[in-house]
PDB file of N, CA and C in Angstrom:
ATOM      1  N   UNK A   1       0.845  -1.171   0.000  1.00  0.00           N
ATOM      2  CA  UNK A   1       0.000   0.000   0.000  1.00  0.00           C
ATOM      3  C   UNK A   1       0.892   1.236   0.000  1.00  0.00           C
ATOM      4  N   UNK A   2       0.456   2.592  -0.531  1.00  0.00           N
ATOM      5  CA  UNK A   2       1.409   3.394  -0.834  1.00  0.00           C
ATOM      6  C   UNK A   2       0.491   4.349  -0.311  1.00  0.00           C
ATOM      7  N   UNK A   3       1.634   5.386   0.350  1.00  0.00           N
ATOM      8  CA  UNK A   3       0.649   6.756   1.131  1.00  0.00           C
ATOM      9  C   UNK A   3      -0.135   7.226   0.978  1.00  0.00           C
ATOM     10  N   UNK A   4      -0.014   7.697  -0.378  1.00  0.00           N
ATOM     11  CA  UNK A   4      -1.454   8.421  -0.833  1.00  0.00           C
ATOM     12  C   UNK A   4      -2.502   7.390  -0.775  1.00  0.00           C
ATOM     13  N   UNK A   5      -2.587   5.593  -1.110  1.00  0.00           N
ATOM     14  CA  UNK A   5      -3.880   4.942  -0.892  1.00  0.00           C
ATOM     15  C   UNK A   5      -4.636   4.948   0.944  1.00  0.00           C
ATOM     16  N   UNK A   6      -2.804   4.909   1.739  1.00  0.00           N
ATOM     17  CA  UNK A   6      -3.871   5.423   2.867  1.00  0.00           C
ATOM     18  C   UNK A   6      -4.370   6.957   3.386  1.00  0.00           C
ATOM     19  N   UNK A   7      -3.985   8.218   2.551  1.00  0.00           N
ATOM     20  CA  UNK A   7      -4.954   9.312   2.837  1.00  0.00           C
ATOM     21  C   UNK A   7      -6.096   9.051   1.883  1.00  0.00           C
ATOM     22  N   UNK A   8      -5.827   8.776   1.205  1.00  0.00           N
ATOM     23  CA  UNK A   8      -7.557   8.304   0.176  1.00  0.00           C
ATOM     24  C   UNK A   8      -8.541   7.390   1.512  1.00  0.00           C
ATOM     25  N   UNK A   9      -7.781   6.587   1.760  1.00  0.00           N
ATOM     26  CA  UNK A   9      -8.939   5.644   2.845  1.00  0.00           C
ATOM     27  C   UNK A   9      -9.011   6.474   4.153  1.00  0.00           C
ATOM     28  N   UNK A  10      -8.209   7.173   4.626  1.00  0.00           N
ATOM     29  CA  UNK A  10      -8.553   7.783   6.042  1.00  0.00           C
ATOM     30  C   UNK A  10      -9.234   8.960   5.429  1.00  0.00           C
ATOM     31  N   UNK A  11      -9.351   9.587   4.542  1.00  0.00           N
ATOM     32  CA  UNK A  11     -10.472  10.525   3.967  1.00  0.00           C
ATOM     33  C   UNK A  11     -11.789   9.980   4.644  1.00  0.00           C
ATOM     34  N   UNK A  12     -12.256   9.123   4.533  1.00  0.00           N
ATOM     35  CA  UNK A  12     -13.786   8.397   4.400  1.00  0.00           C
ATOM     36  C   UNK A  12     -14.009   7.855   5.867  1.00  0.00           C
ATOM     37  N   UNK A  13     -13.204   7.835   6.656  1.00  0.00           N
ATOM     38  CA  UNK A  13     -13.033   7.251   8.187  1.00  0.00           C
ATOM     39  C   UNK A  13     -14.106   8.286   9.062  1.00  0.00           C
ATOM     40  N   UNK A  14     -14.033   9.006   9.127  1.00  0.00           N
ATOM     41  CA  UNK A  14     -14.794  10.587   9.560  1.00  0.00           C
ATOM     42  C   UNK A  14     -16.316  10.247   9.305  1.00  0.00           C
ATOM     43  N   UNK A  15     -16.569  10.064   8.002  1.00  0.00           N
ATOM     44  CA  UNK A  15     -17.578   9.553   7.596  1.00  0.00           C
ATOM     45  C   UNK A  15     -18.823   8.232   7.694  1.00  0.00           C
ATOM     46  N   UNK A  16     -18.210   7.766   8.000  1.00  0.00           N
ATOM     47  CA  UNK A  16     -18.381   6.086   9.070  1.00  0.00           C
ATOM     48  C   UNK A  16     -18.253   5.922  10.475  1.00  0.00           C
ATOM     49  N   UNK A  17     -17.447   6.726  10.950  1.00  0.00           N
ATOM     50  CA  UNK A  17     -17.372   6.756  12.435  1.00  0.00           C
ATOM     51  C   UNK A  17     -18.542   6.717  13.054  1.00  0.00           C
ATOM     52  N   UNK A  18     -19.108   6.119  14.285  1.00  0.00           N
ATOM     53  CA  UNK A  18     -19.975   5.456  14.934  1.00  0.00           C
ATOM     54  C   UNK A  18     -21.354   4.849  14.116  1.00  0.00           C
ATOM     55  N   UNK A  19     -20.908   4.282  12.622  1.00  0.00           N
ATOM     56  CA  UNK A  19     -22.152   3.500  12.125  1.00  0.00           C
ATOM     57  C   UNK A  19     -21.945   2.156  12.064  1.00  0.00           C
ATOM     58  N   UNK A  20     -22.660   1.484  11.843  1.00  0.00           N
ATOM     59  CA  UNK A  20     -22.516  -0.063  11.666  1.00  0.00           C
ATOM     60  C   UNK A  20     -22.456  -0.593  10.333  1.00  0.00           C
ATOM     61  N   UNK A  21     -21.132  -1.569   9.840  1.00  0.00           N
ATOM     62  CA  UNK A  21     -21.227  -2.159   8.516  1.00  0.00           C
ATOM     63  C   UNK A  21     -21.876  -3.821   8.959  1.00  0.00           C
ATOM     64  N   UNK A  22     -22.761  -4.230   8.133  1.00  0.00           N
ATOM     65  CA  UNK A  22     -22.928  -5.802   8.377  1.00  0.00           C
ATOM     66  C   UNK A  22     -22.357  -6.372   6.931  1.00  0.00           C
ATOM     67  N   UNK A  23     -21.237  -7.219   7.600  1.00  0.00           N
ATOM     68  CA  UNK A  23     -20.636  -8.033   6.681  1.00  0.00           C
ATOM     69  C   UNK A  23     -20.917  -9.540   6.639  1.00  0.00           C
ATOM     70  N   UNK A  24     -21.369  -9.973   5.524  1.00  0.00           N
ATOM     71  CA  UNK A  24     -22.055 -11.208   5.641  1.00  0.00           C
ATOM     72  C   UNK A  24     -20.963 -12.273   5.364  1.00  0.00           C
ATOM     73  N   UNK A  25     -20.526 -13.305   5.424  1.00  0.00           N
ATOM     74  CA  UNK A  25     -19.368 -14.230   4.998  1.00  0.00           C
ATOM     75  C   UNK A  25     -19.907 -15.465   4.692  1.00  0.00           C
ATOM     76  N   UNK A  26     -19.405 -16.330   3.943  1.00  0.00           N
ATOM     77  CA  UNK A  26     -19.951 -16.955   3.734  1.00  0.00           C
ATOM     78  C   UNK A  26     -19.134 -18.084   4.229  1.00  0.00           C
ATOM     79  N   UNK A  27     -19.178 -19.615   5.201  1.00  0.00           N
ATOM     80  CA  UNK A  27     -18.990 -20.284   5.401  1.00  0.00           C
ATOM     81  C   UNK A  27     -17.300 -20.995   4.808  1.00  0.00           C
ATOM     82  N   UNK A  28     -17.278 -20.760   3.193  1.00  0.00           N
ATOM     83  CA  UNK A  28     -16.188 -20.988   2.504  1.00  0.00           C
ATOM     84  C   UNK A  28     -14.960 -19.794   3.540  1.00  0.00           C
ATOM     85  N   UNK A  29     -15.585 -19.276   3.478  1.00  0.00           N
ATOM     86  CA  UNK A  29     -14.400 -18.246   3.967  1.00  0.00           C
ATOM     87  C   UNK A  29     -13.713 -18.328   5.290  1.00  0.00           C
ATOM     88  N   UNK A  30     -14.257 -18.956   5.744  1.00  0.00           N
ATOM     89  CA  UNK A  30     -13.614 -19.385   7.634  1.00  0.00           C
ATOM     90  C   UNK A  30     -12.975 -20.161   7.417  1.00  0.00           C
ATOM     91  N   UNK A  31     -12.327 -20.944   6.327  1.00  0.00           N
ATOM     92  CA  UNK A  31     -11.855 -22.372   5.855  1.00  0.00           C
ATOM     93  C   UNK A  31     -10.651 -21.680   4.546  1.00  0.00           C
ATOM     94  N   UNK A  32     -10.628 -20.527   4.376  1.00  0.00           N
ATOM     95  CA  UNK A  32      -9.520 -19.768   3.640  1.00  0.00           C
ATOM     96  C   UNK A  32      -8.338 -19.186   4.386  1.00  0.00           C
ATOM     97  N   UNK A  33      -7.347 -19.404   3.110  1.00  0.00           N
ATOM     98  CA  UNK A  33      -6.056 -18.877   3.893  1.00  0.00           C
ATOM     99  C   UNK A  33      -6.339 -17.311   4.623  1.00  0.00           C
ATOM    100  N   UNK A  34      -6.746 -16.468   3.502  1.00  0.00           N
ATOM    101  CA  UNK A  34      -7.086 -15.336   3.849  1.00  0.00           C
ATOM    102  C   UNK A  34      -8.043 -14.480   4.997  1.00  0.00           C
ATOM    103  N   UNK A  35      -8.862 -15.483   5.744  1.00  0.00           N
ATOM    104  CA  UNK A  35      -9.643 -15.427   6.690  1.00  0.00           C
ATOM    105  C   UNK A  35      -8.867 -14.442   8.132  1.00  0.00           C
ATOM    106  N   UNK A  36      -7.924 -14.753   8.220  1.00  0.00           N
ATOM    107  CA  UNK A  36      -6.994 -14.094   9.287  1.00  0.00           C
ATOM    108  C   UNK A  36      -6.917 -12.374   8.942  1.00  0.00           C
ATOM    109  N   UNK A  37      -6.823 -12.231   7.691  1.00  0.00           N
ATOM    110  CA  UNK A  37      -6.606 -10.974   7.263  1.00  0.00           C
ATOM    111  C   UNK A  37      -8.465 -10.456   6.939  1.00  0.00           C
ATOM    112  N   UNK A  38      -9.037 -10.892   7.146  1.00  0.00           N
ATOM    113  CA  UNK A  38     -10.766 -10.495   7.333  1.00  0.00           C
ATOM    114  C   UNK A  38     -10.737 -10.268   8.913  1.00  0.00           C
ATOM    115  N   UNK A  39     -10.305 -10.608   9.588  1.00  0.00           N
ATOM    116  CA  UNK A  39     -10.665 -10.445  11.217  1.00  0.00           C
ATOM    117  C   UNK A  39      -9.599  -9.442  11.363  1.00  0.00           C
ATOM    118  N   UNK A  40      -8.279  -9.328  11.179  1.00  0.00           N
ATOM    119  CA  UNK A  40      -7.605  -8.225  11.293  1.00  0.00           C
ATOM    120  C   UNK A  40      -8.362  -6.845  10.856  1.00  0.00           C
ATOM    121  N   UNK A  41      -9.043  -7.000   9.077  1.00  0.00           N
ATOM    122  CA  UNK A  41      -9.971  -5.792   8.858  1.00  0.00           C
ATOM    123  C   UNK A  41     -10.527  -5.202   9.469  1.00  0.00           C
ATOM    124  N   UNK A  42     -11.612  -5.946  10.274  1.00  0.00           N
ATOM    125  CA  UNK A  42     -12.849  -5.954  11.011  1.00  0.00           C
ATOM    126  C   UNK A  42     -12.129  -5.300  12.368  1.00  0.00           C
ATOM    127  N   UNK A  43     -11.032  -5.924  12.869  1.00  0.00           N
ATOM    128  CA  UNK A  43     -10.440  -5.362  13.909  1.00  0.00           C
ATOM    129  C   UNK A  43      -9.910  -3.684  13.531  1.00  0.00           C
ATOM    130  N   UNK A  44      -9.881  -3.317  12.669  1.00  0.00           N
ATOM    131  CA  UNK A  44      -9.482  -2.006  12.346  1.00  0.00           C
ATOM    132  C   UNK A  44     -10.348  -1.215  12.194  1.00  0.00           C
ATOM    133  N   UNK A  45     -11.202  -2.058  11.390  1.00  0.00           N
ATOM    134  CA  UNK A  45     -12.765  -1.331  11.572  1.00  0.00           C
ATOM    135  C   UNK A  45     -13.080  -0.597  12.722  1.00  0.00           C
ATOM    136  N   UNK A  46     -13.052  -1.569  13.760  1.00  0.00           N
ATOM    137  CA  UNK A  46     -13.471  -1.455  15.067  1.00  0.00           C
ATOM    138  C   UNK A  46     -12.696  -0.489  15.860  1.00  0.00           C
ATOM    139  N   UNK A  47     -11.763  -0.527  15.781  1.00  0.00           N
ATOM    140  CA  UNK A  47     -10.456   0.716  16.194  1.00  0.00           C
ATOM    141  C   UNK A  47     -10.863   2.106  16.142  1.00  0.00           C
ATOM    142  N   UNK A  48     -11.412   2.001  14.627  1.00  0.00           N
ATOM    143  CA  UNK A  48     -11.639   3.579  14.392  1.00  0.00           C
ATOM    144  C   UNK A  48     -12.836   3.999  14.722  1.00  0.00           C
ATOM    145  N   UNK A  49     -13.961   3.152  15.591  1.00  0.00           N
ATOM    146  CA  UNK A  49     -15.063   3.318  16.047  1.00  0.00           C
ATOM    147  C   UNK A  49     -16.325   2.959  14.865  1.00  0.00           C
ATOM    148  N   UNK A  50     -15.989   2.341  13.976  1.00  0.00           N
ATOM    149  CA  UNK A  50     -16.860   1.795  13.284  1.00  0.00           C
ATOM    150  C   UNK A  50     -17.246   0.149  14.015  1.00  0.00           C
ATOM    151  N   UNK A  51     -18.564   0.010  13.961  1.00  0.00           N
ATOM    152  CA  UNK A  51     -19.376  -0.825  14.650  1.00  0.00           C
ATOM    153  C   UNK A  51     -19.296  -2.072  13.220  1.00  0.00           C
ATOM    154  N   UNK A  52     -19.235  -3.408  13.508  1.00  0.00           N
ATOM    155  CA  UNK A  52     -19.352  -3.958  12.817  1.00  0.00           C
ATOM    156  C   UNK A  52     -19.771  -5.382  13.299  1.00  0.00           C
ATOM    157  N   UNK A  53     -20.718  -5.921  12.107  1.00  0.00           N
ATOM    158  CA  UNK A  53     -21.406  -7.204  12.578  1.00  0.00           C
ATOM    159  C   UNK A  53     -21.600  -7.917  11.597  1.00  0.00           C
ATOM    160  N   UNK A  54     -20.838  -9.232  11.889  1.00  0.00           N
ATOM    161  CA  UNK A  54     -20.579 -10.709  10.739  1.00  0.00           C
ATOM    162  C   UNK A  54     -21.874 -11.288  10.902  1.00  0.00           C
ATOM    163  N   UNK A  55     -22.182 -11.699   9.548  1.00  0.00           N
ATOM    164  CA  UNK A  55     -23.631 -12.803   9.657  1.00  0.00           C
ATOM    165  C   UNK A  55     -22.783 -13.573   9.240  1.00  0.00           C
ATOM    166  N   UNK A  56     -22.775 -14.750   9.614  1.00  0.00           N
ATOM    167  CA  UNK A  56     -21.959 -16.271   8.843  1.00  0.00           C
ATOM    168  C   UNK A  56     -23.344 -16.750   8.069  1.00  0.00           C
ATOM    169  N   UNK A  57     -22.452 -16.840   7.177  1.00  0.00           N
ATOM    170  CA  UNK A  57     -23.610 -17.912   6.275  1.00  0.00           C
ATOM    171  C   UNK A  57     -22.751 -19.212   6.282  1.00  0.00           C
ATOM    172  N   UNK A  58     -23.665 -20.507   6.024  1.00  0.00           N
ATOM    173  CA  UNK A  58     -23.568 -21.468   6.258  1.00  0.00           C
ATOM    174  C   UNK A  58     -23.216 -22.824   4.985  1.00  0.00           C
ATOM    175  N   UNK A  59     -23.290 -21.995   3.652  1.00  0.00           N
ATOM    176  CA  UNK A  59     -23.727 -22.831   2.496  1.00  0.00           C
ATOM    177  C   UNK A  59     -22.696 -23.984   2.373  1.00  0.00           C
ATOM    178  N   UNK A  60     -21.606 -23.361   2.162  1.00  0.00           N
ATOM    179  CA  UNK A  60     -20.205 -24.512   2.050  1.00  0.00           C
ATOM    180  C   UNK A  60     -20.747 -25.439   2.692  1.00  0.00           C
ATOM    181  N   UNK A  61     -20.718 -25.561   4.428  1.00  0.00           N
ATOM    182  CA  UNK A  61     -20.805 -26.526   5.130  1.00  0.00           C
ATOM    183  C   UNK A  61     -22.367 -27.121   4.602  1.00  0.00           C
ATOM    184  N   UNK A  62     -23.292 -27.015   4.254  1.00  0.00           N
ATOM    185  CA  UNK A  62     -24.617 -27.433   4.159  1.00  0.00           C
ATOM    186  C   UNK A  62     -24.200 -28.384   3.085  1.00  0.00           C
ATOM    187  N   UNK A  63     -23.599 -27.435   2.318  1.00  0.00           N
ATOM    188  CA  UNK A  63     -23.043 -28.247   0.668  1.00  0.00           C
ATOM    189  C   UNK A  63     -22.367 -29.853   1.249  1.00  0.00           C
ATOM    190  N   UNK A  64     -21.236 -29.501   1.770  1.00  0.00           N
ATOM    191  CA  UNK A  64     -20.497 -30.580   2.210  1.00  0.00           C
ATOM    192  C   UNK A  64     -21.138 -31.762   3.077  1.00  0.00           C
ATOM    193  N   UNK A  65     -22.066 -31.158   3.968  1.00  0.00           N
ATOM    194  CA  UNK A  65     -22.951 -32.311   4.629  1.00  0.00           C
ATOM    195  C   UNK A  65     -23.548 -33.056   3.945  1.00  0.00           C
ATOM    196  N   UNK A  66     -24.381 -32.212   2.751  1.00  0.00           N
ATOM    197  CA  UNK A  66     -25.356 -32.951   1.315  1.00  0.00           C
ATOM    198  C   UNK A  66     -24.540 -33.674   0.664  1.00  0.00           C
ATOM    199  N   UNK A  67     -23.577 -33.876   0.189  1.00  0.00           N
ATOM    200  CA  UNK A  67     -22.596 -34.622  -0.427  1.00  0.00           C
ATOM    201  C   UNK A  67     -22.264 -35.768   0.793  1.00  0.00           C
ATOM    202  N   UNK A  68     -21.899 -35.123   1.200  1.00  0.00           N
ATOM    203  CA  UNK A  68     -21.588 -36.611   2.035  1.00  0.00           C
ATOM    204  C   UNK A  68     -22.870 -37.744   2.644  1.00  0.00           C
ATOM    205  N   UNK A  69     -24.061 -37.156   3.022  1.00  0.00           N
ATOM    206  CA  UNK A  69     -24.844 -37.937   3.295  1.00  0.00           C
ATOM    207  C   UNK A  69     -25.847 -38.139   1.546  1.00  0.00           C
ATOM    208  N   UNK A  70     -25.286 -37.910   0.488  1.00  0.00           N
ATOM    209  CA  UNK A  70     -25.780 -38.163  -0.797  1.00  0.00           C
ATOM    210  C   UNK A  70     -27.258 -37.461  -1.205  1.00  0.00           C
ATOM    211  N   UNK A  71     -27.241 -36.450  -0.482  1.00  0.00           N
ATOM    212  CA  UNK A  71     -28.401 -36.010  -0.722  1.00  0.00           C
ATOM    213  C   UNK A  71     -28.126 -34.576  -1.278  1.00  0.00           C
ATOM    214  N   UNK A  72     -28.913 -33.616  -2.174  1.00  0.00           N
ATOM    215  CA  UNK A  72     -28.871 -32.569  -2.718  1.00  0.00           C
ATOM    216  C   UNK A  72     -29.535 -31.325  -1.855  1.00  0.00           C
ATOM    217  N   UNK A  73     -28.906 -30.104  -1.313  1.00  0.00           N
ATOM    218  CA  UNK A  73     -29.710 -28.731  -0.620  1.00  0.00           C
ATOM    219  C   UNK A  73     -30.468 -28.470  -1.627  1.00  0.00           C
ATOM    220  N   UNK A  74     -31.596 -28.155  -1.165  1.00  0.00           N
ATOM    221  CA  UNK A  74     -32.702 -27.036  -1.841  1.00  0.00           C
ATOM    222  C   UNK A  74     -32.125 -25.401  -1.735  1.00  0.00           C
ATOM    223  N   UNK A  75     -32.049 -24.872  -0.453  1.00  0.00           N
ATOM    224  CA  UNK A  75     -32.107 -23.779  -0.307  1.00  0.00           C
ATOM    225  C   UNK A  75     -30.849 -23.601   0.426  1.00  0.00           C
ATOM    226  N   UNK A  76     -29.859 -22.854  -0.896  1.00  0.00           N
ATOM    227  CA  UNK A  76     -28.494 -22.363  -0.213  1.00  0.00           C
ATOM    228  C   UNK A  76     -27.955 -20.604  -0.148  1.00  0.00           C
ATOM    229  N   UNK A  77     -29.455 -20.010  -1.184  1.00  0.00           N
ATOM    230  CA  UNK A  77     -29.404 -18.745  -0.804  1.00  0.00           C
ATOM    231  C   UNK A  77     -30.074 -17.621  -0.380  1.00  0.00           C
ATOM    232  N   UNK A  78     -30.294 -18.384   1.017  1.00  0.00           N
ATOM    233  CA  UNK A  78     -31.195 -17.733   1.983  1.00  0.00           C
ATOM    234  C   UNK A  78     -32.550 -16.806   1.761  1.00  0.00           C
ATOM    235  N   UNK A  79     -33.453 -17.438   1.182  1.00  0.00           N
ATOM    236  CA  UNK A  79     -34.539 -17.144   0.706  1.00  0.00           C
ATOM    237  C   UNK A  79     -35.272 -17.168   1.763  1.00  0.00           C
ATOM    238  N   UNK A  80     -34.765 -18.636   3.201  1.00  0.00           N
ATOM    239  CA  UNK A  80     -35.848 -18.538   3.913  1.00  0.00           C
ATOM    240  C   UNK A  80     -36.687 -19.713   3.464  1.00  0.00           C
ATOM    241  N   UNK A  81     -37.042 -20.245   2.701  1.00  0.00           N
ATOM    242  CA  UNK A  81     -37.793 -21.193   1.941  1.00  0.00           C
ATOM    243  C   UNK A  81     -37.350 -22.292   2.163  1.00  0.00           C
ATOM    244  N   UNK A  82     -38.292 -23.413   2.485  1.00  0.00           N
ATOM    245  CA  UNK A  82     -37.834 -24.655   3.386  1.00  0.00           C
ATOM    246  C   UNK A  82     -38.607 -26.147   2.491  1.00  0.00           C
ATOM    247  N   UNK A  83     -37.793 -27.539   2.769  1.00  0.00           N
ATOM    248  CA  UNK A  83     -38.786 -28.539   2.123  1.00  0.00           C
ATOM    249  C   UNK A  83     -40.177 -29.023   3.142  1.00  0.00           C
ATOM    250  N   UNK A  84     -40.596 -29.649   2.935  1.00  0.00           N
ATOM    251  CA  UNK A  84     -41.858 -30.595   3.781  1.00  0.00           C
ATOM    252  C   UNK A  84     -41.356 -31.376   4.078  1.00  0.00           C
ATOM    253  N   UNK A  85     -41.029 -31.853   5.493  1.00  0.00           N
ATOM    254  CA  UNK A  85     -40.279 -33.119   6.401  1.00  0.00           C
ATOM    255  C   UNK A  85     -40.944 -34.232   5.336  1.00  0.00           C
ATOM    256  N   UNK A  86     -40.099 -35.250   5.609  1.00  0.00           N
ATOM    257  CA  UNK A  86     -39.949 -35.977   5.198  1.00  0.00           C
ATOM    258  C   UNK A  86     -39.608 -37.320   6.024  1.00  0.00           C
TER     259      UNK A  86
END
């Protein structure tokens, strides 16, 4: 990163200060190399008094359960919409 990209980003800091971002993630991502450097973000976020709140989504793992017990998900993007027990 080069100086001027961080006065471009601390420009906008002022601007965000005490609001809330909701960042949604998706399941794949807790299972990435890069995951460490998402919680560091979020931790900086938080530093500068920006409020922030992870929804985990779940799909990867749903995926991976359906495969393994041979069965196919209906609903992996959160519509909310459900099958009839079975």
């Amino acid at each position: 990163m080069k100086l001027t990209d961080l006065r471009g980003i601390l420009h906008y800091i002022p601007q965000f200060r005490e609001r809330t971002f909701i960042i949604s993630v998706d399941g794949a991502v807790v299972t990435s190399e890069n995951f460490s450097n998402i919680l560091m973000d979020t931790a900086v976020l938080r530093s500068l008094n920006i409020r922030v709140l992870l929804v985990h989504g779940a799909s990867a793992q749903i995926r991976a359960l359906a495969q393994e017990q041979g069965t196919q998900p209906s609903d992996l993007d959160g519509s909310g919409v459900t099958d009839d027990p079975r």
